[in-house]
C-alpha atoms as a PDB file:
ATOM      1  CA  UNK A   1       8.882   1.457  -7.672  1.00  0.00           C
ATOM      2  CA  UNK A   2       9.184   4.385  -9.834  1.00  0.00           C
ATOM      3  CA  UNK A   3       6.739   6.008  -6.959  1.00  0.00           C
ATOM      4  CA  UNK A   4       9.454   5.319  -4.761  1.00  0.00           C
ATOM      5  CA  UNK A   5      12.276   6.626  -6.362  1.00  0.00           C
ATOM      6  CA  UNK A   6      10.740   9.898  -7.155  1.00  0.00           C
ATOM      7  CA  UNK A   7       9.605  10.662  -3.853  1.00  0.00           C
ATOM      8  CA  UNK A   8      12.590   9.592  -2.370  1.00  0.00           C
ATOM      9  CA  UNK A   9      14.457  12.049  -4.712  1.00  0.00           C
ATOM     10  CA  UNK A  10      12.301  14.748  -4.520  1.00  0.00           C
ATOM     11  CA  UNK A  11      12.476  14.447  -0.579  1.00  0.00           C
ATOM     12  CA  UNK A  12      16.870  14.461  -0.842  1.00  0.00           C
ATOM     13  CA  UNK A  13      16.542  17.358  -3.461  1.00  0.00           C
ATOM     14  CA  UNK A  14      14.388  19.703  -1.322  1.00  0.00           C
ATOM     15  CA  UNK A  15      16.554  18.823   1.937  1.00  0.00           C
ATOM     16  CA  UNK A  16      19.555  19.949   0.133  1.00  0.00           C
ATOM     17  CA  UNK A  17      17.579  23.394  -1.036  1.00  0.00           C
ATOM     18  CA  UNK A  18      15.969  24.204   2.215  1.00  0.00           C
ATOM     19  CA  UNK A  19      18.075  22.624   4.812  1.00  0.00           C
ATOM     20  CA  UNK A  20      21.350  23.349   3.139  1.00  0.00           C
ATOM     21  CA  UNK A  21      21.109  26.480   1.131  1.00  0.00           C
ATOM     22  CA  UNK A  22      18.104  27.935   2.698  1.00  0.00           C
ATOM     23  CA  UNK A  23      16.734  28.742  -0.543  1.00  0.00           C
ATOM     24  CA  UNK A  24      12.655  28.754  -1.353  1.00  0.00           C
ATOM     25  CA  UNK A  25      10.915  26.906  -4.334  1.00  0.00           C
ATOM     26  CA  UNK A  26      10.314  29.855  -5.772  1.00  0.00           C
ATOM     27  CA  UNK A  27      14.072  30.421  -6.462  1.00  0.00           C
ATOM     28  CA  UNK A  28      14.743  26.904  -7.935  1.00  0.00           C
ATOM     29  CA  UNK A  29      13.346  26.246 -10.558  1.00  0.00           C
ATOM     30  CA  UNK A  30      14.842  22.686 -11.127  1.00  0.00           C
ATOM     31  CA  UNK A  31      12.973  21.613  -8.002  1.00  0.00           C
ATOM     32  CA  UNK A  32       9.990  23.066  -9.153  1.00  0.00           C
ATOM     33  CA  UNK A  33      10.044  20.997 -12.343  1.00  0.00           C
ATOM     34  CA  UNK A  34      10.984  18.003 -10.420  1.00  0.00           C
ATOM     35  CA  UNK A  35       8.100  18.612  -7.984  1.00  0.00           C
ATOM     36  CA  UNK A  36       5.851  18.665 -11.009  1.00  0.00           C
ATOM     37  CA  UNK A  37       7.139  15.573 -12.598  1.00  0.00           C
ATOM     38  CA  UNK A  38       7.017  13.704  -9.458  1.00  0.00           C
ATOM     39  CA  UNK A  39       3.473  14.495  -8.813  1.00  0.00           C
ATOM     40  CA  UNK A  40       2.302  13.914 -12.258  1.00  0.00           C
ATOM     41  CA  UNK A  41       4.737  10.336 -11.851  1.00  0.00           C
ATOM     42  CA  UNK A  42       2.078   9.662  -8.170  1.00  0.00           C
ATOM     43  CA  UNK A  43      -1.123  10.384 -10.108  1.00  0.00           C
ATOM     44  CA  UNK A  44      -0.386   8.180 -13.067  1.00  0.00           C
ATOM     45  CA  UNK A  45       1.427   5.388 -11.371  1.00  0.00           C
ATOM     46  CA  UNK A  46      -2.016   3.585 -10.198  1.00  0.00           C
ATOM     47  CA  UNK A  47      -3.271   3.702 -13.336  1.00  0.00           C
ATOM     48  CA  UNK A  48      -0.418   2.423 -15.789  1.00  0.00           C
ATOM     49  CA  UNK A  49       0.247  -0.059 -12.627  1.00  0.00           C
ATOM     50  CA  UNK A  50      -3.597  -1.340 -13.425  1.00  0.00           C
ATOM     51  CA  UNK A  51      -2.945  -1.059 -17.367  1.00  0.00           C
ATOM     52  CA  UNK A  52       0.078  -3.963 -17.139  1.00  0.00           C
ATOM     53  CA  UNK A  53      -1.508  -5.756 -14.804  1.00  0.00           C
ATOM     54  CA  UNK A  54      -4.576  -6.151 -17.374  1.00  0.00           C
ATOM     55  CA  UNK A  55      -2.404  -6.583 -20.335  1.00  0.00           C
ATOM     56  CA  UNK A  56       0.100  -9.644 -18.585  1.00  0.00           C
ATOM     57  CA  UNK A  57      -2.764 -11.732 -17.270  1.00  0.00           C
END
C-alpha cells in the first residue's frame, strides 16, 4: 500500500512541476527528495513485506 501511495504522489507532484510550472528536477529540490524517498520506499517494500509475513505466521 505504502508502494501505492508514494508512487501515486510522486506521479501528482511531478505533474504539477512539469505540466504546470514547467519547471525541471533540477530546480526542485523537494521533488528530488521525494523521488529519492519513493524509490528507496519501492526497493524496500518487498523485503519488509516478506519480514511481516515471516514474523505473523
Amino acid at each position: 500500500m505504502t508502494c501505492g501511495i508514494m508512487a501515486t504522489d510522486l506521479a501528482a507532484n511531478w505533474y504539477a512541476a512539469y505540466g504546470i510550472r514547467h519547471t525541471t528536477l533540477s530546480i526542485q529540490p523537494a521533488l528530488q527528495r521525494l523521488a529519492a524517498f519513493a524509490l528507496l520506499v519501492s526497493l524496500t517494500g518487498p523485503f519488509v513485506r516478506s519480514s511481516l509475513r515471516r514474523i505473523s505466521i
